[in-house]
Protein backbone atom coordinates (compact mmCIF):
# COMPACT_ATOMS: atom_id res chain seq x y z
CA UNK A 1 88.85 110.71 94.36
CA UNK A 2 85.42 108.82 94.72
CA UNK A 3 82.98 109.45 91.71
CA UNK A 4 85.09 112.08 90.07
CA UNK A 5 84.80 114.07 93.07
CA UNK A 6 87.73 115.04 95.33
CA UNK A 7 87.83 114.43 99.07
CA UNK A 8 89.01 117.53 100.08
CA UNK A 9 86.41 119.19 98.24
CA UNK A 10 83.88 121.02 100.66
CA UNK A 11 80.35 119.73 101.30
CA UNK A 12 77.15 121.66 100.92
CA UNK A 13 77.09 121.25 104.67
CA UNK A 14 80.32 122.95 105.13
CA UNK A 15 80.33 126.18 106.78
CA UNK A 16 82.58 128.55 105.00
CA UNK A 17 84.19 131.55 106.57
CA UNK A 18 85.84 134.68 103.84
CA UNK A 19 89.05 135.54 105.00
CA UNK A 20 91.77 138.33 103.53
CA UNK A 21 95.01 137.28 102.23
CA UNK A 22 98.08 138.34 99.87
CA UNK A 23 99.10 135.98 97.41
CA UNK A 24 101.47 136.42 94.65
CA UNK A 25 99.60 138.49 91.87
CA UNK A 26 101.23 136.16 88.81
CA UNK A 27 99.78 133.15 90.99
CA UNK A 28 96.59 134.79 90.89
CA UNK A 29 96.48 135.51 86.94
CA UNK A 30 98.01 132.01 86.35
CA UNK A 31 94.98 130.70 88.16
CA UNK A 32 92.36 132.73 86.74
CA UNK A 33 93.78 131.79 83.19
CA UNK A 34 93.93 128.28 83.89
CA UNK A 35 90.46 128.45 85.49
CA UNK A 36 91.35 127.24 88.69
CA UNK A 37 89.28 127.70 91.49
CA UNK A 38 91.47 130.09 93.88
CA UNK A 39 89.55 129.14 97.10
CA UNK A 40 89.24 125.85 96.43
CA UNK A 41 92.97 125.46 95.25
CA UNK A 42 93.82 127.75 98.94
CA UNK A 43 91.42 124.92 100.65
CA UNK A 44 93.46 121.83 99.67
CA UNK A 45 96.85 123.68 99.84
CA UNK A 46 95.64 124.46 102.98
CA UNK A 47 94.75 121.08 103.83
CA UNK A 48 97.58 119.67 103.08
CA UNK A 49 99.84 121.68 105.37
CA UNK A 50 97.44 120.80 108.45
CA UNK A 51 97.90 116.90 107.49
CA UNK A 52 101.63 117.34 107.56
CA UNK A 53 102.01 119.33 110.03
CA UNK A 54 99.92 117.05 112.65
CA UNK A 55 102.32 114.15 111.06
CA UNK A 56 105.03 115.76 112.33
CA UNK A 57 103.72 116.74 115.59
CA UNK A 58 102.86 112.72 115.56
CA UNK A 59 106.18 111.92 114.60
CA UNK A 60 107.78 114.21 117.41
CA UNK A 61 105.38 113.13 120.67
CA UNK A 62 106.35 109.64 119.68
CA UNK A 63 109.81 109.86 118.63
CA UNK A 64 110.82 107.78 121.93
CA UNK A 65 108.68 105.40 121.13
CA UNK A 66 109.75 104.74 117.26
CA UNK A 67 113.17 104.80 118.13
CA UNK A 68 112.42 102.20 120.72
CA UNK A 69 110.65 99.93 118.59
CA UNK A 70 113.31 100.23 115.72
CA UNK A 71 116.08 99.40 118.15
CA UNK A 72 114.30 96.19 119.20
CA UNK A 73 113.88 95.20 115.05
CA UNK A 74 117.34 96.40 114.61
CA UNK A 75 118.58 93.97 117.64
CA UNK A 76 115.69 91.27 117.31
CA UNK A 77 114.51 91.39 113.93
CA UNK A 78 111.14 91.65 112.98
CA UNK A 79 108.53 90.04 115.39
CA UNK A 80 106.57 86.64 113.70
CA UNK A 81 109.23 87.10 111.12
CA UNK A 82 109.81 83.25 110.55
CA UNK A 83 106.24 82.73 109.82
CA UNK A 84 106.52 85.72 107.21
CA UNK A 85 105.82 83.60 103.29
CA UNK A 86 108.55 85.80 101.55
């Protein structure tokens, strides 16, 4: 959060599209009697899936090349390791 604000909070400049969904009708009357912001709360739920899901997309295209590069620390230890301080 910077200045009490929340990144994933939308910007004036934002364009913002209405869409139709069906969520859970207690969610909804938990929400409202919490006085949470539905959209916003949809936004950063929202939000969150994309960033995990393009981690594991990451993850997947370069599986090959993790596994390779763990293999060579697992056989070689960690490159510049002997100048490590602790």
């Amino acid at each position: 959060m910077k200045g009490g604000i929340s990144v994933l909070q939308s910007t004036p400049k934002t364009q913002r599209t209405s869409v139709n969904t069906s969520i859970d009708s207690q969610l909804i009357k938990d929400a409202k009697a919490l006085g949470i912001n539905i959209s916003r709360a949809a936004e950063a739920g929202i939000a969150k899936a994309i960033a995990a899901e393009k981690t594991r997309r990451w993850q997947e295209e370069n599986r090959e090349a993790i596994e390779s590069s763990n293999e060579y620390v697992r056989k070689n230890g960690l490159p510049l390791a002997k100048h490590r301080p602790f």
